[in-house]
PDB file of N, CA and C in Angstrom:
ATOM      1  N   UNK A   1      -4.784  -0.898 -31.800  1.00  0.00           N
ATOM      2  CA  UNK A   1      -4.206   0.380 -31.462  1.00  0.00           C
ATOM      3  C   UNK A   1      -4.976   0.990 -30.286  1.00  0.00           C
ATOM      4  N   UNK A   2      -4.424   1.182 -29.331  1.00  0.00           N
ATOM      5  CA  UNK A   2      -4.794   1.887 -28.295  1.00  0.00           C
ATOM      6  C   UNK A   2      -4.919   3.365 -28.853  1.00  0.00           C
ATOM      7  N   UNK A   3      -6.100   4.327 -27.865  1.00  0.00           N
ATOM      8  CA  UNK A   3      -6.222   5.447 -28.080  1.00  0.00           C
ATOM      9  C   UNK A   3      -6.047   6.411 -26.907  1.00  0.00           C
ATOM     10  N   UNK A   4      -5.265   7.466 -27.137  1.00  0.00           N
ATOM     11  CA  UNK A   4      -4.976   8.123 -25.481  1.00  0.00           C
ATOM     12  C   UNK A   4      -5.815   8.355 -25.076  1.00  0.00           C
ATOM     13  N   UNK A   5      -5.994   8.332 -23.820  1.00  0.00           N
ATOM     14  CA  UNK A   5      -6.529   8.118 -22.600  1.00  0.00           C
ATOM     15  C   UNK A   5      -8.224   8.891 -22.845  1.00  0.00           C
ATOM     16  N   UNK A   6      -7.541  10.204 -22.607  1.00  0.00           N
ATOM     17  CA  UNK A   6      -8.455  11.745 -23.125  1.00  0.00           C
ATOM     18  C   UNK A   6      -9.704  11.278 -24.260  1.00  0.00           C
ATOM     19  N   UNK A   7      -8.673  10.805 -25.352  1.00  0.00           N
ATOM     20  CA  UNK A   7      -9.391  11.056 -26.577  1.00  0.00           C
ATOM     21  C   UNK A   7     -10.326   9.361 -26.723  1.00  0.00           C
ATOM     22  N   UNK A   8     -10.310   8.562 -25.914  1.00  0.00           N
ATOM     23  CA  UNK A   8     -10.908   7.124 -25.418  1.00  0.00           C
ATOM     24  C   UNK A   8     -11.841   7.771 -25.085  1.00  0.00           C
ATOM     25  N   UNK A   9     -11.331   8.647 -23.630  1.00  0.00           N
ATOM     26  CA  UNK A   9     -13.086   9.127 -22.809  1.00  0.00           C
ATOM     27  C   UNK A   9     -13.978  10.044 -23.829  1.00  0.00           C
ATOM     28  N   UNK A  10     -13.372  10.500 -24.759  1.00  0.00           N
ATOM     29  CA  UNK A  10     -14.577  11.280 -25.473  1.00  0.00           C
ATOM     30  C   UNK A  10     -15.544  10.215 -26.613  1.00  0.00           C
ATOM     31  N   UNK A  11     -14.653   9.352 -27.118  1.00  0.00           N
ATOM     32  CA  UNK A  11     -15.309   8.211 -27.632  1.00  0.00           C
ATOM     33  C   UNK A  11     -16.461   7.466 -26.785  1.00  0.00           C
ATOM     34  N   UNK A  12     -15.540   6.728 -25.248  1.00  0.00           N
ATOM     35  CA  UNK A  12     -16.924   6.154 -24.817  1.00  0.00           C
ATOM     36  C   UNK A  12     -17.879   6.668 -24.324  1.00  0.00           C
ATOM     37  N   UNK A  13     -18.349   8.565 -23.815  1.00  0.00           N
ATOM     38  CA  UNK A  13     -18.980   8.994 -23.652  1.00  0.00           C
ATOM     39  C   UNK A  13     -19.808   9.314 -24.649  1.00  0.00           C
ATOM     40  N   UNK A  14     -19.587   9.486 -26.242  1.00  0.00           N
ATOM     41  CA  UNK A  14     -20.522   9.171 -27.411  1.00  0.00           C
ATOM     42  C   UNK A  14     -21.029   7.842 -27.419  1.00  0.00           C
ATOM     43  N   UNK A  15     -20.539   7.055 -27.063  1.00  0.00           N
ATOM     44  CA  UNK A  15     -21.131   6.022 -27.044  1.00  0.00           C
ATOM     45  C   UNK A  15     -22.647   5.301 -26.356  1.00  0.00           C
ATOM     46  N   UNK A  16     -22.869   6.510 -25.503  1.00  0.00           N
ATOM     47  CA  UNK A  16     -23.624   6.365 -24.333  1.00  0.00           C
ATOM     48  C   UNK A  16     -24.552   7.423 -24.302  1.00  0.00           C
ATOM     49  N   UNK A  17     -25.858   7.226 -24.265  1.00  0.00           N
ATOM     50  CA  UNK A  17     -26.889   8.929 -23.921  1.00  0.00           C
ATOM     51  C   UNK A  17     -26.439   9.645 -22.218  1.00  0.00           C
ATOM     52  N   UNK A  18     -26.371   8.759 -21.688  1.00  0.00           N
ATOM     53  CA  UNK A  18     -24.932   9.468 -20.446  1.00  0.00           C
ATOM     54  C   UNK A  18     -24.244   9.052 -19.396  1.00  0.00           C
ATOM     55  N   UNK A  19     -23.274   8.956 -19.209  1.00  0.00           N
ATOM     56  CA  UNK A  19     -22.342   8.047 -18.567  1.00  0.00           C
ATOM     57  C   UNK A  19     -22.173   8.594 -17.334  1.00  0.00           C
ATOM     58  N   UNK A  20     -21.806   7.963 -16.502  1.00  0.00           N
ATOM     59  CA  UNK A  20     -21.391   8.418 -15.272  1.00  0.00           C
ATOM     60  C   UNK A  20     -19.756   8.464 -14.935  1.00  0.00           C
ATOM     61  N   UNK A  21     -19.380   9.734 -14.103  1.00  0.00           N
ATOM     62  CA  UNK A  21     -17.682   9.309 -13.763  1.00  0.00           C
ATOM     63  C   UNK A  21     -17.111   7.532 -13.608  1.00  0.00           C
ATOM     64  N   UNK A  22     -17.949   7.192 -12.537  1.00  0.00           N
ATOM     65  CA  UNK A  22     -17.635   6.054 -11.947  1.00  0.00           C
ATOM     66  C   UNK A  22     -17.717   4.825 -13.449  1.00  0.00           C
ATOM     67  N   UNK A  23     -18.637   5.248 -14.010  1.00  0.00           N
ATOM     68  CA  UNK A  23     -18.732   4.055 -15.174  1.00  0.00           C
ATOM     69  C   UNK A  23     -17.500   4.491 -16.272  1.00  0.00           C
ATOM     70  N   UNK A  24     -17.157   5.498 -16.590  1.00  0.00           N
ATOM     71  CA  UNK A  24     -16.040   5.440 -17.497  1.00  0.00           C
ATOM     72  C   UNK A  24     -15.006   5.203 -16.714  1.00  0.00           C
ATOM     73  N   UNK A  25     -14.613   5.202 -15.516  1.00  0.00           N
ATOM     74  CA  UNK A  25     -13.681   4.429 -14.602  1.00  0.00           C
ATOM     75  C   UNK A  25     -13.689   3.019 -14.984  1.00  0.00           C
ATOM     76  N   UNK A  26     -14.986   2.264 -14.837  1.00  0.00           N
ATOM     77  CA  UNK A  26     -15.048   0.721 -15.155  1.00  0.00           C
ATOM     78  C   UNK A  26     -14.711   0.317 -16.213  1.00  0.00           C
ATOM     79  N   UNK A  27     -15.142   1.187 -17.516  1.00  0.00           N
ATOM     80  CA  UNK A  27     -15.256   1.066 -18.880  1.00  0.00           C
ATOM     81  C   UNK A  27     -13.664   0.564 -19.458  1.00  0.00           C
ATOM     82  N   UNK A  28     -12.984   1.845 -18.882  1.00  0.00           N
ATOM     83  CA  UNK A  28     -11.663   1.479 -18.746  1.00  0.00           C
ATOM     84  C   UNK A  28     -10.796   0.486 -18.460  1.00  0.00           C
ATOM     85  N   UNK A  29     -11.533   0.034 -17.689  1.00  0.00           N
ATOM     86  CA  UNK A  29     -10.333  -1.009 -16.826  1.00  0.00           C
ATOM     87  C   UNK A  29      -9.392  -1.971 -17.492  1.00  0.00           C
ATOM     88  N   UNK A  30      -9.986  -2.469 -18.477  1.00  0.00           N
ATOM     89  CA  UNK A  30      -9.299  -3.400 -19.049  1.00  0.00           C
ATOM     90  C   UNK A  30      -8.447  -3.150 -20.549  1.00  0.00           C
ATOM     91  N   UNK A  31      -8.277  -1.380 -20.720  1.00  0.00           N
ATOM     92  CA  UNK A  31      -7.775  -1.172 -21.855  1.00  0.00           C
ATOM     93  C   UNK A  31      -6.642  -0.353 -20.759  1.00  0.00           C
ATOM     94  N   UNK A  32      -6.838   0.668 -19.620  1.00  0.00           N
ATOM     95  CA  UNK A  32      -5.711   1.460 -18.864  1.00  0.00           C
ATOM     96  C   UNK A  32      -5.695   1.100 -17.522  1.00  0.00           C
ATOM     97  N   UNK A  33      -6.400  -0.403 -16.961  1.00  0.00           N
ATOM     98  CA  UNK A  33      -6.093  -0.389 -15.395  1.00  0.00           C
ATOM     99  C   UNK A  33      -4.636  -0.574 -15.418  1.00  0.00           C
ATOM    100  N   UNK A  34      -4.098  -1.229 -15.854  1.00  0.00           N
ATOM    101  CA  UNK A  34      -2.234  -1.436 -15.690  1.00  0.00           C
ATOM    102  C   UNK A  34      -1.537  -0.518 -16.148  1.00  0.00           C
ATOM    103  N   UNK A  35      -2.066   0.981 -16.573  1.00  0.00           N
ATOM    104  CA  UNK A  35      -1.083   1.822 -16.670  1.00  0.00           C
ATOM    105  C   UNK A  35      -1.383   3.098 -15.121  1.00  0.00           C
ATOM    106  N   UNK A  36      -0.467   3.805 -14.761  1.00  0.00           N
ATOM    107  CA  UNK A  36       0.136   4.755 -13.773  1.00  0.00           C
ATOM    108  C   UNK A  36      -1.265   5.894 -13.983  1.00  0.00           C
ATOM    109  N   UNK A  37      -1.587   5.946 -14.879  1.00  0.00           N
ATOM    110  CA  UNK A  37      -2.580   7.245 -15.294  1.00  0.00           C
ATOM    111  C   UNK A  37      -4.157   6.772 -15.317  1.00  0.00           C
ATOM    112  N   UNK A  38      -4.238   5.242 -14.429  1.00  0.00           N
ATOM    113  CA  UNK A  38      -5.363   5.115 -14.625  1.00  0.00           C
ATOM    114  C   UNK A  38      -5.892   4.964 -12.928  1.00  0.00           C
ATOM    115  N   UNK A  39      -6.132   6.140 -13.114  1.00  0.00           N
ATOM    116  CA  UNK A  39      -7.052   7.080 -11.435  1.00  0.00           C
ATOM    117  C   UNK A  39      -8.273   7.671 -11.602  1.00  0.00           C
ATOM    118  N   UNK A  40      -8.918   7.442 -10.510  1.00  0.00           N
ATOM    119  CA  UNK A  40     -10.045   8.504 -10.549  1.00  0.00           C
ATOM    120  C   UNK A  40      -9.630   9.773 -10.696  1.00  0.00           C
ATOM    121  N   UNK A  41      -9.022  10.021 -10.089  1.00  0.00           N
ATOM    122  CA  UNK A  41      -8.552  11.526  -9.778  1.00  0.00           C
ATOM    123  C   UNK A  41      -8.278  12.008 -11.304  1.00  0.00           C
ATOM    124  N   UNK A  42      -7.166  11.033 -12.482  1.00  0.00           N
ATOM    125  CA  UNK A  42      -7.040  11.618 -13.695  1.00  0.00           C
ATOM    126  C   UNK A  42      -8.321  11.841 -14.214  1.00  0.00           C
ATOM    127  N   UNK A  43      -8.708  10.809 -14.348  1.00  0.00           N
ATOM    128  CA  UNK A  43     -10.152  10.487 -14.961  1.00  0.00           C
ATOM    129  C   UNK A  43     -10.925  11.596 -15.110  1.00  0.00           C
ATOM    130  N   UNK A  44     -11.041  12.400 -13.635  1.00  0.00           N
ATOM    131  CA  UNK A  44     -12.117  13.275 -13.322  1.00  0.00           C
ATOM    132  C   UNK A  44     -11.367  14.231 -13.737  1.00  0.00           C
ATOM    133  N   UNK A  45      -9.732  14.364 -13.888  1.00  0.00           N
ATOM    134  CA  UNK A  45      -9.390  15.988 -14.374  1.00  0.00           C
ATOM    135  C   UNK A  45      -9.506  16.015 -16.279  1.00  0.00           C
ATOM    136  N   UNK A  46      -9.335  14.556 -16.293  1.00  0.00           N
ATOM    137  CA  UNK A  46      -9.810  14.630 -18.132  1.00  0.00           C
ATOM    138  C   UNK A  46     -11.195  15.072 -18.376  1.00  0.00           C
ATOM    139  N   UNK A  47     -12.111  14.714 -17.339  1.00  0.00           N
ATOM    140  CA  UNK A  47     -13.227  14.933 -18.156  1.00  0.00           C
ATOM    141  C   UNK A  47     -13.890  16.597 -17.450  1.00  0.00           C
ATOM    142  N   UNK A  48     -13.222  17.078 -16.402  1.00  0.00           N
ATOM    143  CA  UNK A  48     -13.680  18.335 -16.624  1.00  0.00           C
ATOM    144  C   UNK A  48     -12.573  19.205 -17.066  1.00  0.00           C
ATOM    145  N   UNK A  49     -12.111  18.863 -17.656  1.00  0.00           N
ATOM    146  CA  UNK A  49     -10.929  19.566 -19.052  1.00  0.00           C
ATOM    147  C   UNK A  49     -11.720  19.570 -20.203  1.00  0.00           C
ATOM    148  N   UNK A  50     -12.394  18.191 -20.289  1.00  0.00           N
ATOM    149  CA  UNK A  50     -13.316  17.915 -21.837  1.00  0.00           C
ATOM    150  C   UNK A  50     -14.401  18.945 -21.740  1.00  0.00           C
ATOM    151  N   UNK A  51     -15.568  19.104 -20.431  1.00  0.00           N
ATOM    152  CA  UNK A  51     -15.982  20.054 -20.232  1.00  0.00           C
ATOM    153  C   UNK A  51     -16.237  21.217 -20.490  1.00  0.00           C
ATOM    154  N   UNK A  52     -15.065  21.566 -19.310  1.00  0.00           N
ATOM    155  CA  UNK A  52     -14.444  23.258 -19.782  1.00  0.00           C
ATOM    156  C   UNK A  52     -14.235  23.745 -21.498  1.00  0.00           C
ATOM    157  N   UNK A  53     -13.940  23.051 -22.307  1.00  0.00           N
ATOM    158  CA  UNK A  53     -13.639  23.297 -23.648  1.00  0.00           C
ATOM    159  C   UNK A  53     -15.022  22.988 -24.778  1.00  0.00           C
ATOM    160  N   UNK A  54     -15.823  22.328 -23.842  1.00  0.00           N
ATOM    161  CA  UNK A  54     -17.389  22.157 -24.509  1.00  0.00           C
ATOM    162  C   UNK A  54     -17.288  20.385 -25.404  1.00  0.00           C
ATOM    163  N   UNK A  55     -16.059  19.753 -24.730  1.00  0.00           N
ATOM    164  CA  UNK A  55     -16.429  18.652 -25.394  1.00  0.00           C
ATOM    165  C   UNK A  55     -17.715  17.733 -24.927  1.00  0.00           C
ATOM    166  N   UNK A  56     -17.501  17.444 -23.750  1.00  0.00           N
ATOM    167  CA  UNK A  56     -19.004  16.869 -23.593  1.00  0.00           C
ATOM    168  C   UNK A  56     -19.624  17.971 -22.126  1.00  0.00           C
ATOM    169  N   UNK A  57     -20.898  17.689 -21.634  1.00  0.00           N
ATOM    170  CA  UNK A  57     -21.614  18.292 -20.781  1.00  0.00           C
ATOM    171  C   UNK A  57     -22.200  17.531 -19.701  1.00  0.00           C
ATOM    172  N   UNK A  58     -22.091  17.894 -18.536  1.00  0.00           N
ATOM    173  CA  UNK A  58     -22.744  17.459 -17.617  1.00  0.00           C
ATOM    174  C   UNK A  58     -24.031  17.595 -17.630  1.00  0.00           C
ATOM    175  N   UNK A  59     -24.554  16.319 -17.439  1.00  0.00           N
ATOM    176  CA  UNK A  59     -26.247  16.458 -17.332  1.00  0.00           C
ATOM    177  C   UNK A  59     -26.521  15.910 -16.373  1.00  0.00           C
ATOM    178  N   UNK A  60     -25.520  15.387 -15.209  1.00  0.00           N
ATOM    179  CA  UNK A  60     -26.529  15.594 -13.626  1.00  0.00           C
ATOM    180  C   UNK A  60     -25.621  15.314 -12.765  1.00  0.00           C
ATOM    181  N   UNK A  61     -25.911  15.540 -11.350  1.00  0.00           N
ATOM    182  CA  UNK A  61     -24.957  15.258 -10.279  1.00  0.00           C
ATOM    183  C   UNK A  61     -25.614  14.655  -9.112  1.00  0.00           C
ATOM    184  N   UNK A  62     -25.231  13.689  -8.778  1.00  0.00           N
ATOM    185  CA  UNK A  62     -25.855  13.173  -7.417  1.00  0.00           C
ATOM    186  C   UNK A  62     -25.376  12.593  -6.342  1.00  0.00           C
ATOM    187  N   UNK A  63     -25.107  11.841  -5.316  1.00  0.00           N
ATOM    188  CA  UNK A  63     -24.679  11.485  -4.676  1.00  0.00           C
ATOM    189  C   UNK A  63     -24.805  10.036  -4.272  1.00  0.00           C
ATOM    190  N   UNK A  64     -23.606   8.985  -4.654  1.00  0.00           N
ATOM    191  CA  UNK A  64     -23.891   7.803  -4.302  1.00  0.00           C
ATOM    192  C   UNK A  64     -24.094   7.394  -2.669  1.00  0.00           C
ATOM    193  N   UNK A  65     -24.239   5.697  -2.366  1.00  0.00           N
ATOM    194  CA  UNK A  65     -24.645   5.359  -1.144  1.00  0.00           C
ATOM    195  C   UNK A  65     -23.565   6.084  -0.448  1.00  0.00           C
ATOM    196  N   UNK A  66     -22.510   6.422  -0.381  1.00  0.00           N
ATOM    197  CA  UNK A  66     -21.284   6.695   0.623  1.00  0.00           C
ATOM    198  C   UNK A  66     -20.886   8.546   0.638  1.00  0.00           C
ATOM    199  N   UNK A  67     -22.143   8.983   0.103  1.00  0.00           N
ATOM    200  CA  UNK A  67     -22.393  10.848  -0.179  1.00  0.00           C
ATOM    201  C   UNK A  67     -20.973  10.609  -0.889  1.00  0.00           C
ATOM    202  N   UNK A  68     -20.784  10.053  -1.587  1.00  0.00           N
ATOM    203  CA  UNK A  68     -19.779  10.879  -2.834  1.00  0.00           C
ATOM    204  C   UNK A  68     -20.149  11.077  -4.107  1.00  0.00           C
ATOM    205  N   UNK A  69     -19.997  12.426  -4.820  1.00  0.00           N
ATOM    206  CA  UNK A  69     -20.115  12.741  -6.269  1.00  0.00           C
ATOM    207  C   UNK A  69     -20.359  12.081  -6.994  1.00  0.00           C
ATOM    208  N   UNK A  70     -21.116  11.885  -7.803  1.00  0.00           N
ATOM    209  CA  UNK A  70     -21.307  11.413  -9.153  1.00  0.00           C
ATOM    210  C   UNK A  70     -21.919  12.364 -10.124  1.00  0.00           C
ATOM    211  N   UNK A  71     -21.192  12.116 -11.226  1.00  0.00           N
ATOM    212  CA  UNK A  71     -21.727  13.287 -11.996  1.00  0.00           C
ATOM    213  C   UNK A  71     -21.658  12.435 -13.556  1.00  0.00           C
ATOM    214  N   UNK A  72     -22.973  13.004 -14.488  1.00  0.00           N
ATOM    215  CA  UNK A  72     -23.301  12.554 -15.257  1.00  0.00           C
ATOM    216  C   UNK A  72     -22.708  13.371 -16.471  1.00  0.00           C
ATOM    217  N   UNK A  73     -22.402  12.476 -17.721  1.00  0.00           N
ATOM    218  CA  UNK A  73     -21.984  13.426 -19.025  1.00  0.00           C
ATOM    219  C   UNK A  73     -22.293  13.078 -20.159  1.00  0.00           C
ATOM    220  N   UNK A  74     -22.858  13.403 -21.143  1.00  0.00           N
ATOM    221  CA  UNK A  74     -22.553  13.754 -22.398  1.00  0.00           C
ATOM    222  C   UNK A  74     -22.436  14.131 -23.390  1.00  0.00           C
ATOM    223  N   UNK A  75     -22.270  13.943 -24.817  1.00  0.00           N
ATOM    224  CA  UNK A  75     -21.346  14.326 -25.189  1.00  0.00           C
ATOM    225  C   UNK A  75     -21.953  15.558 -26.173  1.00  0.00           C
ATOM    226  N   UNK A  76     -20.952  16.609 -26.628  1.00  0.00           N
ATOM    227  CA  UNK A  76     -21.772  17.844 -27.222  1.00  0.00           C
ATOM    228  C   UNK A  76     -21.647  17.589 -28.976  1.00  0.00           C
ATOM    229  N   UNK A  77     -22.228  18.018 -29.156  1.00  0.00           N
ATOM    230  CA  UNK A  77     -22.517  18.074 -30.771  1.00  0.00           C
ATOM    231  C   UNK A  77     -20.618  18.588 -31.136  1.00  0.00           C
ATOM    232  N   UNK A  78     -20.068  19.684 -30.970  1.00  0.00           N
ATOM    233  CA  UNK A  78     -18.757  19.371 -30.732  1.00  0.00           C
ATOM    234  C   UNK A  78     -17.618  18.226 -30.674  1.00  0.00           C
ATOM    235  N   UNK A  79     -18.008  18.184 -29.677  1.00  0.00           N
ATOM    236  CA  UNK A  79     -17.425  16.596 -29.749  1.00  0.00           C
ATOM    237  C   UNK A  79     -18.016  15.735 -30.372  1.00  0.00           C
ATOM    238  N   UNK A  80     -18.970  15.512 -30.815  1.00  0.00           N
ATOM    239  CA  UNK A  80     -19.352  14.664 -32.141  1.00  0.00           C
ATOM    240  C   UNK A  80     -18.364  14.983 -33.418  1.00  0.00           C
ATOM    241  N   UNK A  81     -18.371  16.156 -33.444  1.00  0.00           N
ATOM    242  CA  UNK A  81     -17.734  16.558 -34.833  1.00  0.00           C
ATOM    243  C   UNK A  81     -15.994  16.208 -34.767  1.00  0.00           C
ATOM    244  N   UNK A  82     -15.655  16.813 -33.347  1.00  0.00           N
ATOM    245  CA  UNK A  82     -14.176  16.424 -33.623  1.00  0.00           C
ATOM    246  C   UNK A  82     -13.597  15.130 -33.802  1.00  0.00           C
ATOM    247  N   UNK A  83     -14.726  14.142 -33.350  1.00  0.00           N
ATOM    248  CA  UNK A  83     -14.758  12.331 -33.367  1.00  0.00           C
ATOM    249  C   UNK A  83     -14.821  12.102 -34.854  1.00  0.00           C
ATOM    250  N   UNK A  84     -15.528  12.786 -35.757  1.00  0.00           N
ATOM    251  CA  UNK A  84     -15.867  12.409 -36.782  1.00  0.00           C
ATOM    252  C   UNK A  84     -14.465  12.511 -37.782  1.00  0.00           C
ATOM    253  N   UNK A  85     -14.251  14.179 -37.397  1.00  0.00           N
ATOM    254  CA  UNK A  85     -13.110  14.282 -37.849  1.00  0.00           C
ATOM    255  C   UNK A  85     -11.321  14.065 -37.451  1.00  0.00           C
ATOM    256  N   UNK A  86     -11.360  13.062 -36.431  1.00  0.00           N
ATOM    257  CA  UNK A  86      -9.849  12.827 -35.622  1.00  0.00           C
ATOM    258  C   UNK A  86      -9.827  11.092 -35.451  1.00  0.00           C
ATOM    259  N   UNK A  87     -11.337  10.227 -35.119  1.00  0.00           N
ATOM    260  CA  UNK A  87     -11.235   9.405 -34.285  1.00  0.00           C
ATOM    261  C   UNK A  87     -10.558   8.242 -35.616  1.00  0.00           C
ATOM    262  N   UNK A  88      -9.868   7.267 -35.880  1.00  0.00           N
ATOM    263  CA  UNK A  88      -9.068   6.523 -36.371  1.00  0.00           C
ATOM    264  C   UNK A  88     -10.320   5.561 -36.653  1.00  0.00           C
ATOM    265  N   UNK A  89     -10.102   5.270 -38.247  1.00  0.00           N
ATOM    266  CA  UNK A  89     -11.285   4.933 -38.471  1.00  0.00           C
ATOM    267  C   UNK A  89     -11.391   2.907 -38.322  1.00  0.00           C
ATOM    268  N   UNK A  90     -10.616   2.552 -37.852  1.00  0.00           N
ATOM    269  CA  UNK A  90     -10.844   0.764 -37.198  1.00  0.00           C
ATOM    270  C   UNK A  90     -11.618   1.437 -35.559  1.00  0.00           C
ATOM    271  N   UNK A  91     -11.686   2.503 -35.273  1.00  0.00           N
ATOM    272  CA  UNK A  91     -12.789   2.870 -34.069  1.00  0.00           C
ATOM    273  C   UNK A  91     -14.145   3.176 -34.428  1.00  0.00           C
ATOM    274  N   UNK A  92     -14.302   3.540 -35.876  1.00  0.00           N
ATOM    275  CA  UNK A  92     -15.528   4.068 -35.856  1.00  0.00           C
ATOM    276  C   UNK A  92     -16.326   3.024 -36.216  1.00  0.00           C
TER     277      UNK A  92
END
């Protein structure tokens, strides 16, 4: 069973003490590269949606070799809890 998109990135960012944009891009690839919704651009509006609502937190920002963004995340005690209580349990 696949898990939407959103509720994937809050999983593999628990998964991790902290992930980077670009790495939950990779992480992905092989469960949403062949679908329409699998962009950086979504990517980055899911996870500062997750953000904004206190699911996970940025803990750093820097700039790769080509000065573009990278920004680090994870995940809040919050989002621990809503995983505990939502995530389908052949995931946990």
């Amino acid at each position: 069973m696949k898990l939407p998109m959103r509720f994937r990135i809050i999983h593999l960012v628990s998964q991790r003490d902290n992930i980077s944009d670009r790495e939950v891009m990779e992480a992905l690839q092989d469960e949403y590269g062949d679908e329409g919704q699998y962009k950086m651009s979504i990517i980055e509006t899911h996870l500062m949606s997750l953000r904004a609502v206190g699911i996970i937190e940025n803990t750093g920002v820097s700039l790769d070799e080509n000065d573009n963004l990278v920004q680090q995340f994870s995940i809040t005690d919050y989002g621990r809890d809503l995983l505990d209580k939502y995530l389908p349990s052949q995931w946990k």
